[in-house]
Protein backbone atom coordinates (compact mmCIF):
# COMPACT_ATOMS: atom_id res chain seq x y z
CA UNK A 1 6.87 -18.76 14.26
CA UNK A 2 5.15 -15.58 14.61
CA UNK A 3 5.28 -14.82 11.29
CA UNK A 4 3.84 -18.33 10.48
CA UNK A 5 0.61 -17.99 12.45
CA UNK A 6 -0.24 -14.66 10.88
CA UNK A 7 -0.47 -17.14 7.84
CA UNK A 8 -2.91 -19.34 9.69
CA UNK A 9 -5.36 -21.19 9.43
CA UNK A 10 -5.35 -22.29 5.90
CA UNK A 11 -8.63 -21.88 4.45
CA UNK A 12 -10.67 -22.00 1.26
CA UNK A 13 -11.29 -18.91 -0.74
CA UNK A 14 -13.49 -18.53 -3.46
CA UNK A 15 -13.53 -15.57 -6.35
CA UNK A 16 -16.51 -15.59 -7.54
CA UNK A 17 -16.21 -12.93 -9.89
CA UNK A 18 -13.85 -12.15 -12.51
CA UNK A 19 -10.97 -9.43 -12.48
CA UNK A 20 -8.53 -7.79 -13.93
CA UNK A 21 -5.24 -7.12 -12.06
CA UNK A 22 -2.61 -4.75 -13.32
CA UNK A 23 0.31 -6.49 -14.58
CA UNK A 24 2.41 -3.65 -13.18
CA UNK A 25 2.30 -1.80 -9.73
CA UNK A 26 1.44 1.93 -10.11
CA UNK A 27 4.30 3.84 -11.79
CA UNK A 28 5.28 7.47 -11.18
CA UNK A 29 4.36 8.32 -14.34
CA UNK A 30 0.76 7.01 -13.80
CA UNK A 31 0.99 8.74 -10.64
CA UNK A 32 2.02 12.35 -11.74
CA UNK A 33 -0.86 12.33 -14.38
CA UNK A 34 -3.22 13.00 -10.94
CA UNK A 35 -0.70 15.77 -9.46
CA UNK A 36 -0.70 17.52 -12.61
CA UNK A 37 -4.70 17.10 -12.59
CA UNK A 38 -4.12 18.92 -8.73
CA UNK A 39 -5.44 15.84 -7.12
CA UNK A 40 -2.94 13.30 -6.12
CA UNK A 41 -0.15 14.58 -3.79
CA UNK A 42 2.65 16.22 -5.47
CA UNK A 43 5.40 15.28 -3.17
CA UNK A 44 6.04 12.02 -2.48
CA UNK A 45 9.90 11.10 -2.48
CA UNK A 46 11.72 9.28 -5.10
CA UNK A 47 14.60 9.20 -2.87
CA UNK A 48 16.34 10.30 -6.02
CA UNK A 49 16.07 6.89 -7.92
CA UNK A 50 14.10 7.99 -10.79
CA UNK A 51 10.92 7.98 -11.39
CA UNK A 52 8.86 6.69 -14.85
CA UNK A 53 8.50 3.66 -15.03
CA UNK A 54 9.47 2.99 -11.21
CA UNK A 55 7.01 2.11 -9.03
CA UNK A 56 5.37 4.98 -7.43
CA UNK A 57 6.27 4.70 -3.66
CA UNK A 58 5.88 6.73 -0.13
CA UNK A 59 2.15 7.21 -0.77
CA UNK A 60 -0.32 6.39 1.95
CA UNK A 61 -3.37 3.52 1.81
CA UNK A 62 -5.44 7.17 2.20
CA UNK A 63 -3.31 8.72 -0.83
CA UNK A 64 -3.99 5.41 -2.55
CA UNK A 65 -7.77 5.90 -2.60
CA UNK A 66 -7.60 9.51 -3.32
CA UNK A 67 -5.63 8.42 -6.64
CA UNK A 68 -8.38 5.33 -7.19
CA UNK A 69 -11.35 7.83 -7.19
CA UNK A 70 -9.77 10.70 -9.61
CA UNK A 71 -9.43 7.38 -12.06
CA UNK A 72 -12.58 6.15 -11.55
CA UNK A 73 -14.12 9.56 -12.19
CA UNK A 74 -11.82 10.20 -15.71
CA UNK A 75 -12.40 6.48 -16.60
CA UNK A 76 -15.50 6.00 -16.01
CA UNK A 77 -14.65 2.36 -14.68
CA UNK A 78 -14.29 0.78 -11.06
CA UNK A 79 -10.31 0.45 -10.23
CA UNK A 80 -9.90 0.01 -6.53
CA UNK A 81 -6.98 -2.24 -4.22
CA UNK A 82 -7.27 -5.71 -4.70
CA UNK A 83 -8.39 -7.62 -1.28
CA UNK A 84 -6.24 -9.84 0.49
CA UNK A 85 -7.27 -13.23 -0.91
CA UNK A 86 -7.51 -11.54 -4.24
CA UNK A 87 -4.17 -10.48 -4.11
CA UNK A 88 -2.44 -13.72 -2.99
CA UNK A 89 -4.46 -15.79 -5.91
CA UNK A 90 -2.79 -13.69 -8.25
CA UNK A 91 0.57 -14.18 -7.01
CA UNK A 92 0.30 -17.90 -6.60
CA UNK A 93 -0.63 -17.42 -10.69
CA UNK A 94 -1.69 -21.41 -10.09
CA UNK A 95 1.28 -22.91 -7.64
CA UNK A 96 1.09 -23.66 -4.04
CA UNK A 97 4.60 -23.29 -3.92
CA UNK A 98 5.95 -20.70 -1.62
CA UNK A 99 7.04 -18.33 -4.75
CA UNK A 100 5.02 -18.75 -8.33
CA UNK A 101 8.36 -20.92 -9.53
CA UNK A 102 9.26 -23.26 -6.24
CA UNK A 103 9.69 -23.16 -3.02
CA UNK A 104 13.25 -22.03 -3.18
CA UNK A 105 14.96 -18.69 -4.19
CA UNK A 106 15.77 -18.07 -7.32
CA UNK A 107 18.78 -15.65 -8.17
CA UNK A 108 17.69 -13.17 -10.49
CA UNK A 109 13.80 -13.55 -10.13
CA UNK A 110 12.43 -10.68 -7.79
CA UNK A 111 13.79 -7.78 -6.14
CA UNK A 112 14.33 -8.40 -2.69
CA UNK A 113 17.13 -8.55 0.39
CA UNK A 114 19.80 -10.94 -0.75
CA UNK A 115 17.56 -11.79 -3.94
CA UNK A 116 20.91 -11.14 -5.90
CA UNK A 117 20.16 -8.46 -8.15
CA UNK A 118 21.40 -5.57 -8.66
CA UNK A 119 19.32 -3.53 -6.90
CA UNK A 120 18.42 -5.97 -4.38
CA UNK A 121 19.00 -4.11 -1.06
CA UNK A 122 19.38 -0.80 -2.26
CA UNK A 123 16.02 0.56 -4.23
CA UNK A 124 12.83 -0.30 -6.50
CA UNK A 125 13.64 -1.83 -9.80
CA UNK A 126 11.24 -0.43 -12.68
CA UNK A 127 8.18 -2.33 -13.22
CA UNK A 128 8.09 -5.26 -15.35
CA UNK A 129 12.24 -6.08 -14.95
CA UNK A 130 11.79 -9.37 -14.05
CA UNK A 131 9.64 -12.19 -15.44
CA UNK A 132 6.04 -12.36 -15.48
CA UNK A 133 4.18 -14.71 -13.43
CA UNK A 134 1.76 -17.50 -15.40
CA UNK A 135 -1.28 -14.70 -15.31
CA UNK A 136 1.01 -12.55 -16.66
CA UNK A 137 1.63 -10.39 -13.41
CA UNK A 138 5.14 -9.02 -12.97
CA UNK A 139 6.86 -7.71 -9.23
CA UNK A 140 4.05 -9.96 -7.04
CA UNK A 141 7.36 -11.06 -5.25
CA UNK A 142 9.36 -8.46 -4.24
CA UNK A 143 9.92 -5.08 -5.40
CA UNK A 144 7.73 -3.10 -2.99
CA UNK A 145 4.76 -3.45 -0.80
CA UNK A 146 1.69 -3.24 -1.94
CA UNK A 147 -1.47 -2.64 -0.19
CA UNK A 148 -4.59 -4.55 -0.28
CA UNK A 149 -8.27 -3.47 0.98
CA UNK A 150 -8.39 -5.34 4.32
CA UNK A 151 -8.01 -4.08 7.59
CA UNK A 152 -5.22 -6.21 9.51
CA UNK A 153 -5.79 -9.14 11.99
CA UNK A 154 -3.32 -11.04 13.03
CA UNK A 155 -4.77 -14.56 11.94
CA UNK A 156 -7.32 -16.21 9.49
CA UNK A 157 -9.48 -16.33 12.19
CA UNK A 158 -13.09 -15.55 10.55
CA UNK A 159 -11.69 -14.49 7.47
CA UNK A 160 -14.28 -14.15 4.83
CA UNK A 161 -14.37 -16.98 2.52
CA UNK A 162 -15.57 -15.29 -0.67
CA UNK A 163 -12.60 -13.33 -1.20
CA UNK A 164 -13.98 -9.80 -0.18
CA UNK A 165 -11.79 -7.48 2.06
CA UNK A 166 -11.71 -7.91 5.23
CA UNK A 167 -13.30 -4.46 7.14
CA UNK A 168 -13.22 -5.67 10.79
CA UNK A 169 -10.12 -5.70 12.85
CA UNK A 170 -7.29 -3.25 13.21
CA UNK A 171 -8.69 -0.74 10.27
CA UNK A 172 -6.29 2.05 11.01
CA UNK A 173 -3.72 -0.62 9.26
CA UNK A 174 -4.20 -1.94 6.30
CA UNK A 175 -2.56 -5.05 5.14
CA UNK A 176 0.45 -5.35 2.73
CA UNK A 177 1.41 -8.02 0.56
CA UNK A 178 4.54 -8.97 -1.43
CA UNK A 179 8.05 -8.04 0.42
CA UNK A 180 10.14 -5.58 -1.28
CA UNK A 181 13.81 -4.56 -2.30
CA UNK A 182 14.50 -3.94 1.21
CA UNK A 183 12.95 -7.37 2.77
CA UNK A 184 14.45 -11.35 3.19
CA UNK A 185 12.84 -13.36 0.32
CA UNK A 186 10.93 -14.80 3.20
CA UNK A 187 8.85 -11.99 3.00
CA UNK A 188 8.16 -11.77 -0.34
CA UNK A 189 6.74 -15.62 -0.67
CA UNK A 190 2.92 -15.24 -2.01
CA UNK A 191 1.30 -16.49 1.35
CA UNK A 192 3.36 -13.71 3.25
CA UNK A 193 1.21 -10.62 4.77
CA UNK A 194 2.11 -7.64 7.03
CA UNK A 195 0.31 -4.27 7.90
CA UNK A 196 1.24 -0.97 7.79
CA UNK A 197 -0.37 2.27 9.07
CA UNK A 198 -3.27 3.76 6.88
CA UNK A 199 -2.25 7.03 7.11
CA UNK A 200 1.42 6.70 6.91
CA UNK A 201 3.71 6.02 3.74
CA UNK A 202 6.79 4.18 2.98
CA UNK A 203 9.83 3.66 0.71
CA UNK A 204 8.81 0.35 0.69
CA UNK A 205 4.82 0.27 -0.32
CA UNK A 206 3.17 1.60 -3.05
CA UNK A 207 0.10 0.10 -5.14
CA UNK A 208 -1.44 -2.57 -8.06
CA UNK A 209 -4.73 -1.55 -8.96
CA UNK A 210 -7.62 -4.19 -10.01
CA UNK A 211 -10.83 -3.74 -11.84
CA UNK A 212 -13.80 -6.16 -11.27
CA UNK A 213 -14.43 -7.51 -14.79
CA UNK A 214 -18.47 -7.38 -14.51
């Protein structure tokens, strides 16, 4: 039940703008690219899975924005974190189902506690393993954490309705979205949020960067 109100009260969102989300979270290689550059942290632990093509993990929401403005600068473009409501239109890729195919587990499908795959339980899969969502998104159930812009609060209470991130509330933690390997599927469903620290990382959270299309 607790969990449920955190999800309340339903309310209507509108993205005004368009944007493009990644259709993988942040890899290690993408990662390393900014360590070599001697910007981006150099140790974060793989926990010796691998790295590549995993996703990048045990960075901070602070270590996330440090790695956001080196790309911005050799880009030229705007990446940043999607915000909450950003993030959970993207995952729903169109359904109002409790996962992007139904509202019932689907063996195989995500990366996640008892989600029955192989390395459900255990670790990160690499990006992209399992099938894309209709908009073409891959791991938004599942895999790891990823975190959004907003700070946390602990209900929809005076959300903002024009799906920009959420900066009052608890801002020293930073809302998550999507479950991962290590969490129930009931975590990774698309209306599912939790918080986490700012300045603390996590085997479990990493990033998905998004870049405002105008």
């Amino acid at each position: 039940k607790k969990k449920k109100k955190r999800e309340q009260p339903v309310h209507p969102v509108t993205i005004a703008k368009p944007l493009a989300f990644a259709k993988f979270e942040l890899t290690w290689d993408e990662w390393e690219t900014c360590v070599k550059d001697k910007t981006c942290r150099g140790d974060p632990d793989d926990h010796k899975w691998g790295k590549k093509t995993r996703p990048v993990i045990n960075i901070s929401w602070l270590d996330a924005q440090t790695y956001i403005k080196w790309l911005n600068g050799k880009t030229g473009k705007h990446y940043r974190l999607a915000t909450e409501a950003e993030w959970e239109y993207a995952a729903r890729g169109g359904s109002d189902t409790a996962y992007f195919w139904g509202n019932k587990l689907k063996k195989g499908a995500a990366n996640c506690r008892k989600c029955g795959t192989k390395w459900s339980g255990k670790m990160s899969a690499p990006v992209g393993t399992f099938p894309a969502n209709p908009f073409g998104l891959h791991d938004m159930h599942g895999n790891i954490w990823e975190w959004t812009a907003d700070c946390w609060n602990e209900t929809y209470q005076g959300a903002p309705e024009d799906g920009s991130a959420r900066e009052d509330g608890n801002c020293d933690r930073r809302v998550v979205r999507s479950g991962s390997w290590y969490y129930f599927p009931q975590l990774a469903r698309s209306a599912s949020r939790d918080s986490h620290p700012h300045k603390l990382f996590s085997y479990n959270i990493g990033i998905r960067l998004v870049r405002p299309l105008d």
